[in-house]
Protein backbone atom coordinates (compact mmCIF):
# COMPACT_ATOMS: atom_id res chain seq x y z
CA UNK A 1 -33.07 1.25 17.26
CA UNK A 2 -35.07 -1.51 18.09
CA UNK A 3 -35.14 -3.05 14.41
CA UNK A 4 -31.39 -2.48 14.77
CA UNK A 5 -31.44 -4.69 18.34
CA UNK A 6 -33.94 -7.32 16.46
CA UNK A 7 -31.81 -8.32 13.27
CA UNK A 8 -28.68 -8.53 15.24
CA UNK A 9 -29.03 -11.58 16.86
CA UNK A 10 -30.41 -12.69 13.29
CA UNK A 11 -27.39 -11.90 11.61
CA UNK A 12 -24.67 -13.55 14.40
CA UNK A 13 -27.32 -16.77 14.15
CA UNK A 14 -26.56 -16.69 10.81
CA UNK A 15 -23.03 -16.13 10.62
CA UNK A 16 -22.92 -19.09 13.16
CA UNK A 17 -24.37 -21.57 10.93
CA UNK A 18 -22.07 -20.12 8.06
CA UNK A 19 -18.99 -20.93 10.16
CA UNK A 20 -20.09 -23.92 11.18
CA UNK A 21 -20.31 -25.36 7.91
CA UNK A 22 -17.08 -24.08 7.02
CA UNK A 23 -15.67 -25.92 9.96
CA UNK A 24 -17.50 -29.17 8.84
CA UNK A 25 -15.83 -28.54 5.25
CA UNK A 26 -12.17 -28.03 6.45
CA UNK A 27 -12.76 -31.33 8.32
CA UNK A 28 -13.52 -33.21 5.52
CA UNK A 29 -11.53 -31.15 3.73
CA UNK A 30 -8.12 -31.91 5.81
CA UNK A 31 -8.43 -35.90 6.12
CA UNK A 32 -9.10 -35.99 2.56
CA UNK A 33 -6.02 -34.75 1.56
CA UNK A 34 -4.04 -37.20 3.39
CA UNK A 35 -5.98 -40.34 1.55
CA UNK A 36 -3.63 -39.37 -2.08
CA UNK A 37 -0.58 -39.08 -0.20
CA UNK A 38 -0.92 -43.12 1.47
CA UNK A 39 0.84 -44.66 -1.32
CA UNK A 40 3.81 -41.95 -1.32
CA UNK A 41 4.35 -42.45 2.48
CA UNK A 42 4.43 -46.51 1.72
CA UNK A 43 7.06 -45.96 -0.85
CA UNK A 44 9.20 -43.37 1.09
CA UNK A 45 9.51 -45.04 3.94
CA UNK A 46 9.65 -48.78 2.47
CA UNK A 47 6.36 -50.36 3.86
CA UNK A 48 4.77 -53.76 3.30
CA UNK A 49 0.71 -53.69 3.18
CA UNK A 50 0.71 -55.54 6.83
CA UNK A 51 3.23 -52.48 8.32
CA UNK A 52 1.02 -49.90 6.18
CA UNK A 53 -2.09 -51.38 7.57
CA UNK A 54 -1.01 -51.33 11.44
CA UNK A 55 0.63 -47.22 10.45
CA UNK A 56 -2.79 -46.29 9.52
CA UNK A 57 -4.21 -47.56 12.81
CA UNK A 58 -2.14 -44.71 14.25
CA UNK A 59 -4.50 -42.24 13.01
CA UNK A 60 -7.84 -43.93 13.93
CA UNK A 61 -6.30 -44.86 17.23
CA UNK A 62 -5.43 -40.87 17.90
CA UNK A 63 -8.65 -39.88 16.77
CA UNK A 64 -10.45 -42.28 19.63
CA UNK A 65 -8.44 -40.97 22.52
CA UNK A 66 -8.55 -37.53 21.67
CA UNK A 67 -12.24 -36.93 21.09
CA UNK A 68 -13.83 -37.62 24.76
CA UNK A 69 -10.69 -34.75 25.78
CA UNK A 70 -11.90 -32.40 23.21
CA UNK A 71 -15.55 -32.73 24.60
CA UNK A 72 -14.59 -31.81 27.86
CA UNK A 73 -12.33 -29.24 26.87
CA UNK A 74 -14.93 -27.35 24.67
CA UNK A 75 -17.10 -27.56 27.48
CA UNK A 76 -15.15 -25.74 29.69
CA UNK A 77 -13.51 -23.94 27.59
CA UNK A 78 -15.58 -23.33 24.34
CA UNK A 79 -15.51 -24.68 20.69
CA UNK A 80 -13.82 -22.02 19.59
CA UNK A 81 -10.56 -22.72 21.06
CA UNK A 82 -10.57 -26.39 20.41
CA UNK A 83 -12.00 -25.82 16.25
CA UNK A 84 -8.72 -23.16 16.34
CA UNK A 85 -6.24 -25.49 17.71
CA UNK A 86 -6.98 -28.56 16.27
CA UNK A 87 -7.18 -26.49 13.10
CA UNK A 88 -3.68 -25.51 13.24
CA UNK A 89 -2.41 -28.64 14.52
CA UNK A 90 -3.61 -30.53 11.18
CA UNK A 91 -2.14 -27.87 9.13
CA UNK A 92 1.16 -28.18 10.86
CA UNK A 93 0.86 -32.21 10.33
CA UNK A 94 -0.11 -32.25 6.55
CA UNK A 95 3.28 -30.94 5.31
CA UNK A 96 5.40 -34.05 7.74
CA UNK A 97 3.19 -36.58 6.52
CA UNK A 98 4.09 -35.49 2.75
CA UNK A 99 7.75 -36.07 3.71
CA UNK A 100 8.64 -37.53 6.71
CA UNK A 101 11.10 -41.00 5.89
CA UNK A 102 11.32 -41.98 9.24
CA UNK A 103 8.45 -44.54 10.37
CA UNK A 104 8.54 -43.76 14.01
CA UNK A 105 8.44 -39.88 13.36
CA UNK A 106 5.64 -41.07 10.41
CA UNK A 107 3.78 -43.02 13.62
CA UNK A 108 3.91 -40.21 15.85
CA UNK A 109 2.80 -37.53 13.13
CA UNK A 110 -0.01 -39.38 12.25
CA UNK A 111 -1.13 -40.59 15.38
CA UNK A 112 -1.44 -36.39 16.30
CA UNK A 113 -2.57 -35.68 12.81
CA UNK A 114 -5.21 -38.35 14.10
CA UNK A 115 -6.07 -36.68 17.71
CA UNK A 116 -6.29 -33.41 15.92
CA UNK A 117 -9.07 -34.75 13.28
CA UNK A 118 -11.21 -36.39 16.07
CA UNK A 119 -11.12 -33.10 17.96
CA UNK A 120 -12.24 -31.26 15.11
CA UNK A 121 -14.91 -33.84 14.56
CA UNK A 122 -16.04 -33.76 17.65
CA UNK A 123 -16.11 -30.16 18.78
CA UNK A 124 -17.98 -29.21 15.14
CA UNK A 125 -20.49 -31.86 15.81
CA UNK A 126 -21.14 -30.13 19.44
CA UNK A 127 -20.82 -26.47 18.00
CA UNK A 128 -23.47 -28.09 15.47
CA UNK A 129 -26.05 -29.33 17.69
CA UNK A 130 -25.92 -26.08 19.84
CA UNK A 131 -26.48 -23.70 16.28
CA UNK A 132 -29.42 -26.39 15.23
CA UNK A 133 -30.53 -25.94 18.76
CA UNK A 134 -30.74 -22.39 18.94
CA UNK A 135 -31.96 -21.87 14.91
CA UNK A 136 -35.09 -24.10 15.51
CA UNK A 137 -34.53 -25.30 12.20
CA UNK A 138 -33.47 -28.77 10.85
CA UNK A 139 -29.52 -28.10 9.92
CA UNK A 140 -27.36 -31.15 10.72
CA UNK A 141 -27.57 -32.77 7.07
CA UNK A 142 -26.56 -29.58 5.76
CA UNK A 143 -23.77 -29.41 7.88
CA UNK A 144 -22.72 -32.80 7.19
CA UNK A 145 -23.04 -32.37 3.40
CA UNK A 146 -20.19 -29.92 3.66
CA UNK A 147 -17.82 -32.63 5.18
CA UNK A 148 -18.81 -34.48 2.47
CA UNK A 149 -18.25 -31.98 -0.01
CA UNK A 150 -15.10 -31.29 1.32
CA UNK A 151 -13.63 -34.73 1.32
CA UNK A 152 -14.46 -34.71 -2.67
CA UNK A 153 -13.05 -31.78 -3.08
CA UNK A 154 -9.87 -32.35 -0.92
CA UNK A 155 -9.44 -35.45 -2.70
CA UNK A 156 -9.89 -34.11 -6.01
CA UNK A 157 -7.51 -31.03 -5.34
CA UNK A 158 -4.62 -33.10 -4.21
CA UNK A 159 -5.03 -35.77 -6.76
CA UNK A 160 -5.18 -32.96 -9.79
CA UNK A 161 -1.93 -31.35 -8.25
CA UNK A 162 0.07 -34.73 -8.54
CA UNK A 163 -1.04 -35.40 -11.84
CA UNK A 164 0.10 -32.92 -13.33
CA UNK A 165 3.65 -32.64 -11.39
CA UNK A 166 3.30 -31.33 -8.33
CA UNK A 167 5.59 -33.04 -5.21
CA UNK A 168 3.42 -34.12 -2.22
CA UNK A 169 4.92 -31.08 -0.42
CA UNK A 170 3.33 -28.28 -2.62
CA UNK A 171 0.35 -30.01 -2.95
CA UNK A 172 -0.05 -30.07 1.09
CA UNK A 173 1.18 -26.22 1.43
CA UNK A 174 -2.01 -25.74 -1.09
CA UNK A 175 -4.46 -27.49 1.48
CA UNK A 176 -2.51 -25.24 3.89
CA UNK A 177 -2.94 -22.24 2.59
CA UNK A 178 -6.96 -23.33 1.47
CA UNK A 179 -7.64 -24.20 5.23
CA UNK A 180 -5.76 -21.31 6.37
CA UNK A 181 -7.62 -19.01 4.59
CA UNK A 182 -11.20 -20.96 5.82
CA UNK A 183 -10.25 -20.78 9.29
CA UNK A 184 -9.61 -17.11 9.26
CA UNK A 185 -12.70 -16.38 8.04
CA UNK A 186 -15.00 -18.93 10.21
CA UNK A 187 -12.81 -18.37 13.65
CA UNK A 188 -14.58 -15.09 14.76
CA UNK A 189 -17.92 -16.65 14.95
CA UNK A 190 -16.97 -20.46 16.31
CA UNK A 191 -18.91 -20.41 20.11
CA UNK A 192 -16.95 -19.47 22.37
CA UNK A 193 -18.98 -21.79 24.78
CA UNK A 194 -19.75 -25.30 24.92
CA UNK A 195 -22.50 -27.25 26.76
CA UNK A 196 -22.05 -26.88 30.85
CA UNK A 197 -21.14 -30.34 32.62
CA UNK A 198 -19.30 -30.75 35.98
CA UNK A 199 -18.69 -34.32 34.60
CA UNK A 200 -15.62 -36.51 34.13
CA UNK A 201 -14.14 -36.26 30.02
CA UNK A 202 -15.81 -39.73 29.56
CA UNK A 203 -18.38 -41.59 30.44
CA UNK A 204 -19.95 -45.11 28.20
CA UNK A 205 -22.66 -43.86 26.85
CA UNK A 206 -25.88 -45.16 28.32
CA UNK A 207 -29.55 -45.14 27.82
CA UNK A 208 -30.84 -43.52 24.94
CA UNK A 209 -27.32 -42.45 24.07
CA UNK A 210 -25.59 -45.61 23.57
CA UNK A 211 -29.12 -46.62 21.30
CA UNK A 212 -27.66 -43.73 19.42
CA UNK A 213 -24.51 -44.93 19.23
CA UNK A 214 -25.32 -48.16 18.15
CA UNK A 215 -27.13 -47.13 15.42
CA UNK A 216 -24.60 -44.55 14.38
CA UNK A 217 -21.83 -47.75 14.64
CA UNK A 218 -23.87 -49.57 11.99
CA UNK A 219 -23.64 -47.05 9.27
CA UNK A 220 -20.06 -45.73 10.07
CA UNK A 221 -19.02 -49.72 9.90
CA UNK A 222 -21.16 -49.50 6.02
CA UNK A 223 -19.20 -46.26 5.18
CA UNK A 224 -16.09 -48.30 6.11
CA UNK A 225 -16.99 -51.32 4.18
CA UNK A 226 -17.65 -48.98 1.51
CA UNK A 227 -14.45 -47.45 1.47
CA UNK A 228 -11.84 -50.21 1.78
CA UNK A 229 -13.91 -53.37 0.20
CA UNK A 230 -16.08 -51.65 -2.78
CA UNK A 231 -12.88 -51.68 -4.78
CA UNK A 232 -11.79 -54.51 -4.16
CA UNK A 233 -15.71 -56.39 -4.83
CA UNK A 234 -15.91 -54.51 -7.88
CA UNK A 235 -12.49 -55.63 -9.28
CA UNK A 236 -11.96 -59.73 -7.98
CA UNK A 237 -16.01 -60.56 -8.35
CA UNK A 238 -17.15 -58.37 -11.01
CA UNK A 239 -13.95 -58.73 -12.26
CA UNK A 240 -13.51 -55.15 -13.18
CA UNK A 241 -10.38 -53.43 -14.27
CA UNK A 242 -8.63 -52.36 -11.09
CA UNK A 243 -8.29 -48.73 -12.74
CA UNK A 244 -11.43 -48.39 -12.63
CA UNK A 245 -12.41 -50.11 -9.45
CA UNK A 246 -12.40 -47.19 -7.53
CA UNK A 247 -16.05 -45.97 -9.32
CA UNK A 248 -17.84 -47.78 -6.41
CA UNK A 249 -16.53 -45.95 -3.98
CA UNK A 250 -17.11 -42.43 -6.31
CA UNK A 251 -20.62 -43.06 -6.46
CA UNK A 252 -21.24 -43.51 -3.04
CA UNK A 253 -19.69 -40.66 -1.87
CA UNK A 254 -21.52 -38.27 -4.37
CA UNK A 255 -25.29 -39.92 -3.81
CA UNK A 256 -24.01 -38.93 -0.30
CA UNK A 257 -22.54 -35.75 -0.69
CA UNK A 258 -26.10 -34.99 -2.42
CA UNK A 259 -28.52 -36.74 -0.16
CA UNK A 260 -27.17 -34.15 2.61
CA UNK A 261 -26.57 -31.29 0.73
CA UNK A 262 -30.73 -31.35 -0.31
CA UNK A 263 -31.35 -33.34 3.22
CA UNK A 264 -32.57 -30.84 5.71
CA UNK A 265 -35.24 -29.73 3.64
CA UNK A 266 -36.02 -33.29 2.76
CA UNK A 267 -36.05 -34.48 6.60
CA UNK A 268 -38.10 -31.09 7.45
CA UNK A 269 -40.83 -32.85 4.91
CA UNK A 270 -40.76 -36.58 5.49
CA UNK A 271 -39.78 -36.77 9.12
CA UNK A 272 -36.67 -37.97 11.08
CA UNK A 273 -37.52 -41.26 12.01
CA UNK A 274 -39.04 -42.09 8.78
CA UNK A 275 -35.54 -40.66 7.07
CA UNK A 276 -33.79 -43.80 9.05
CA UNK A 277 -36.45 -45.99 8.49
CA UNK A 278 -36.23 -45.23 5.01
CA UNK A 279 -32.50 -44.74 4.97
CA UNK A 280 -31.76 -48.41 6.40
CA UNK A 281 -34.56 -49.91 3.98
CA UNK A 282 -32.57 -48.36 1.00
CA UNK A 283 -28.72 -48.77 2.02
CA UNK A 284 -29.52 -52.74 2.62
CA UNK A 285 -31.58 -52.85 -0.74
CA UNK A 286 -29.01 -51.47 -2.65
CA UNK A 287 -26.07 -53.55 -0.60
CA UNK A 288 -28.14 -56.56 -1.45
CA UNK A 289 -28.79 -55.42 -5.10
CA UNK A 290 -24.58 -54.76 -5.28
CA UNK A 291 -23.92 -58.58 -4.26
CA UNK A 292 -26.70 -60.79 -5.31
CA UNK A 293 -27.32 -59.25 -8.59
CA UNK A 294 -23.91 -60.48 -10.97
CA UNK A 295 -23.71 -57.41 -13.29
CA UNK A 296 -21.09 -54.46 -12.48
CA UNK A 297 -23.63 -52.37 -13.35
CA UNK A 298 -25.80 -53.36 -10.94
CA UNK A 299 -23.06 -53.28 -8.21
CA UNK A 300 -22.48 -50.08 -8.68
CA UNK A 301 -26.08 -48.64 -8.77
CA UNK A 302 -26.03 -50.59 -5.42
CA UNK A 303 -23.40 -48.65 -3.98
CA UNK A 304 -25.14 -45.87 -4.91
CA UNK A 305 -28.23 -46.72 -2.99
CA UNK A 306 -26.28 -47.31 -0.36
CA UNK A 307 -24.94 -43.42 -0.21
CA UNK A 308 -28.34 -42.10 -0.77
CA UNK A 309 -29.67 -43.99 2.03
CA UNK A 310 -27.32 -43.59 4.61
CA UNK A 311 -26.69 -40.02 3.84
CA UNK A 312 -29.13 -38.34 6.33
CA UNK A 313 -29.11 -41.22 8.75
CA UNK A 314 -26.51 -40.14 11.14
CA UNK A 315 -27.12 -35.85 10.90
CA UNK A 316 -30.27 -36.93 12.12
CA UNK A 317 -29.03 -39.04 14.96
CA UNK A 318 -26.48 -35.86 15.70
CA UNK A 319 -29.71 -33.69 15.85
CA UNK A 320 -31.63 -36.32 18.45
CA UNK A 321 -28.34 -36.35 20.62
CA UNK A 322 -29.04 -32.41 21.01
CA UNK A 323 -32.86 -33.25 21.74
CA UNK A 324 -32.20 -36.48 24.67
CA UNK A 325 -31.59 -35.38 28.38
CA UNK A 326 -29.68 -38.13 29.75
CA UNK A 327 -26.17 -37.16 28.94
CA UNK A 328 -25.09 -33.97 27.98
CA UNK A 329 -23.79 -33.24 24.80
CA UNK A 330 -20.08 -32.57 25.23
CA UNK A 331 -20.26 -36.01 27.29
CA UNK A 332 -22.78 -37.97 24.19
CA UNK A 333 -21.41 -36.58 21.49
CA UNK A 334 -17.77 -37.40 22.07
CA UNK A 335 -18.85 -41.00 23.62
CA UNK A 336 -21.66 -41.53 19.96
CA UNK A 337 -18.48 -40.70 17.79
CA UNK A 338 -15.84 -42.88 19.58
CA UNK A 339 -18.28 -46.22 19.49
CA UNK A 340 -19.24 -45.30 15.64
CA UNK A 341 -15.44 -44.40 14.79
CA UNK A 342 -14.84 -48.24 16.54
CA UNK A 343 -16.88 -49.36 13.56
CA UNK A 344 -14.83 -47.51 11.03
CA UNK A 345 -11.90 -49.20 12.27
CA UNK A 346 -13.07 -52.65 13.48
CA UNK A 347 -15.75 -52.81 10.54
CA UNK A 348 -13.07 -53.38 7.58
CA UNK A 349 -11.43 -55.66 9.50
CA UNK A 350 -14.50 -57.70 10.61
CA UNK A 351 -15.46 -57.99 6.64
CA UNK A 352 -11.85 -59.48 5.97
CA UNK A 353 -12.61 -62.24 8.55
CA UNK A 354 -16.14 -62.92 7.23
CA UNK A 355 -14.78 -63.05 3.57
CA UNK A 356 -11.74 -65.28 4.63
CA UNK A 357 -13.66 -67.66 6.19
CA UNK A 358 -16.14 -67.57 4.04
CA UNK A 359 -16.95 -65.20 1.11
CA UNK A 360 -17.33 -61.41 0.53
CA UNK A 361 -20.66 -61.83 -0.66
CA UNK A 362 -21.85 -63.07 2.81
CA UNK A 363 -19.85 -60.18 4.44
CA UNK A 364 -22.07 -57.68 2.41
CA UNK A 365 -25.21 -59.72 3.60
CA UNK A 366 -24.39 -59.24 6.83
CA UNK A 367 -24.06 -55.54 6.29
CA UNK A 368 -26.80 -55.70 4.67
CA UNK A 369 -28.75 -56.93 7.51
CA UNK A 370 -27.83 -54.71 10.07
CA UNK A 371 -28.82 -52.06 8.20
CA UNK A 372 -32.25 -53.50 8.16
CA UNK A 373 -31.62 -53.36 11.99
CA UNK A 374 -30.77 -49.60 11.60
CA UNK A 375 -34.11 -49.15 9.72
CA UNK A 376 -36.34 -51.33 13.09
CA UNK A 377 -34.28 -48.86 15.80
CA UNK A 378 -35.54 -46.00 13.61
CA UNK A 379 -38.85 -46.78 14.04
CA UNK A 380 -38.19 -47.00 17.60
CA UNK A 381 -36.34 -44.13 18.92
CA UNK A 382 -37.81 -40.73 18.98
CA UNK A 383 -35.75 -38.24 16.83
């Protein structure tokens, strides 16, 4: 009997980590299905880039408000509920967005397709720390590797279904029926507690926290830069074909998918500060490499230095949010994601200016620079 007491707890620790990552996988999972169906929703409902542009703001814009609200809510309430709901939302969302013609119903589905994502972010990122916590083990790149690994696969589901035929609609009742199916079997063991706090659903991070923050801004700004400029570097100054443009992006997302997916052990033997350190050293080496260095070959084995580097930056600033005392982590986790999802959305834009004013390449640099930043504050905070 008491062997049988012992490996219980064992077992529901381990069937909490399990369900974790499967939450972290139908998060990436979910908002990369929506990235193939932009260009159908621009035709449908008769967009312009500049009206496209502002429409996609919807869905960073929901994700902001929504997160400090979830971190309150799965304190109070418990990550369960809020992993469920949000869940379900998103799947209710996926099939309007693949044919909705309307732009303000298109706005308003997308701006709670938006709220629902940043819930799920959040709460999975709480429900993470608290596992990690409890495991005494190094887990958060892990976790974060299966976001990764689901926006690849998400991407590369959807994408396969309308090349060969399928409408937008059948390819989102797949993802449906794919996240369905996850859910069910990760929803009995989501906590169904949060961390206790009395306090208000946000509060600007501070201390230690908003050191976090900042540092977690920085690479969400290079993931951003990464995603809407590589493209476009690749193809008007390396003057690669545009069909083929999209490789910088590919190889940045799997040198990042595969940094995480092998991080924990990796952090576990060189150390969390010396992972950013080391991160930031390599991300602005190989951003520097990608624009000083005229060959698309060595662009895009920049881009891929960049992904290996900044892979286990940010699971390892997740894991020291868990560790500081000066906000707890329904209250730091929501207010760390909100100021590093503001670089996501202000970071692209940022670049644009730069390179209008003056060139992409310097735009890069300056990326390139705060990363080396990134790399100083990781020799500085305790993780």
């Amino acid at each position: 009997m008491t062997s049988i007491n012992t490996a219980a707890p064992a077992i529901t620790a381990r069937r909490e980590q399990l369900c974790t990552r499967i939450a972290f996988f139908i998060a990436g999972f979910s908002i990369a299905a929506w990235a193939p169906l932009v260009p159908y929703a621009k035709a449908r409902v008769g967009l312009n880039d500049g009206t496209l542009g502002l429409l996609l703001l919807c869905l960073g814009v929901g994700s902001i408000i929504a997160m400090p609200l979830a971190g309150i809510l799965a304190g109070r309430f418990g990550c369960r509920i809020v992993l469920v709901v949000s869940s379900i939302v998103i799947c209710l969302c996926l099939p309007l967005l693949a044919t909705l013609s309307s732009l303000p119903l298109l706005i308003a589905v997308l701006f709670v397709f938006g709220a629902s994502m940043g819930a799920l972010d959040c709460t999975v990122n709480i429900q993470a720390i608290i596992v990690e916590r409890a495991s005494g083990k190094t887990m958060m790149s892990g976790f974060h590797g299966l976001f990764s690994l689901g926006g690849i696969i998400g991407a590369g589901v959807v994408t396969g279904m309308l090349s060969v035929g399928a409408t937008p609609l059948i390819a989102m009742w797949a993802v449906v029926a794919i996240v369905a199916i996850a859910l069910v079997k990760a929803s009995p063991h989501f906590l169904t507690y949060g961390s206790k706090s009395t306090g208000p659903a946000f509060v600007m991070p501070h201390g230690i926290v908003l050191f976090i923050g900042l540092l977690c801004m920085t690479v969400f700004l290079t993931e951003g830069a990464m995603l809407d400029w590589s493209a476009v570097y690749l193809s008007s100054m390396r003057n690669v074909d545009p069909a083929y443009a999209g490789l910088g992006y590919a190889v940045f997302a799997l040198t990042m998918t595969i940094g995480r997916l092998f991080g924990d052990a990796i952090v576990r033997r060189v150390g969390a500060n010396r992972i950013i350190v080391l991160g930031g050293l390599c991300a602005s080496a190989g951003l520097t490499l990608a624009t000083l260095v005229p060959a698309w070959e060595a662009t895009l084995l920049g881009y891929a230095l960049v992904g290996a580097g900044c892979s286990n930056i940010v699971p390892v600033l997740y894991s020291a949010i868990g560790r500081q005392t000066v906000m707890p982590e329904n209250l730091a986790v929501p207010a760390v994601t909100t100021l590093a999802y503001g670089g996501i959305l202000a970071g692209p834009a940022a670049i644009g200016f730069v390179a209008h004013a003056s060139s992409l390449d310097l735009a890069f640099l300056c990326i390139a620079v705060m990363l080396l930043g990134v790399a100083v504050g990781g020799h500085r905070l305790k993780a």
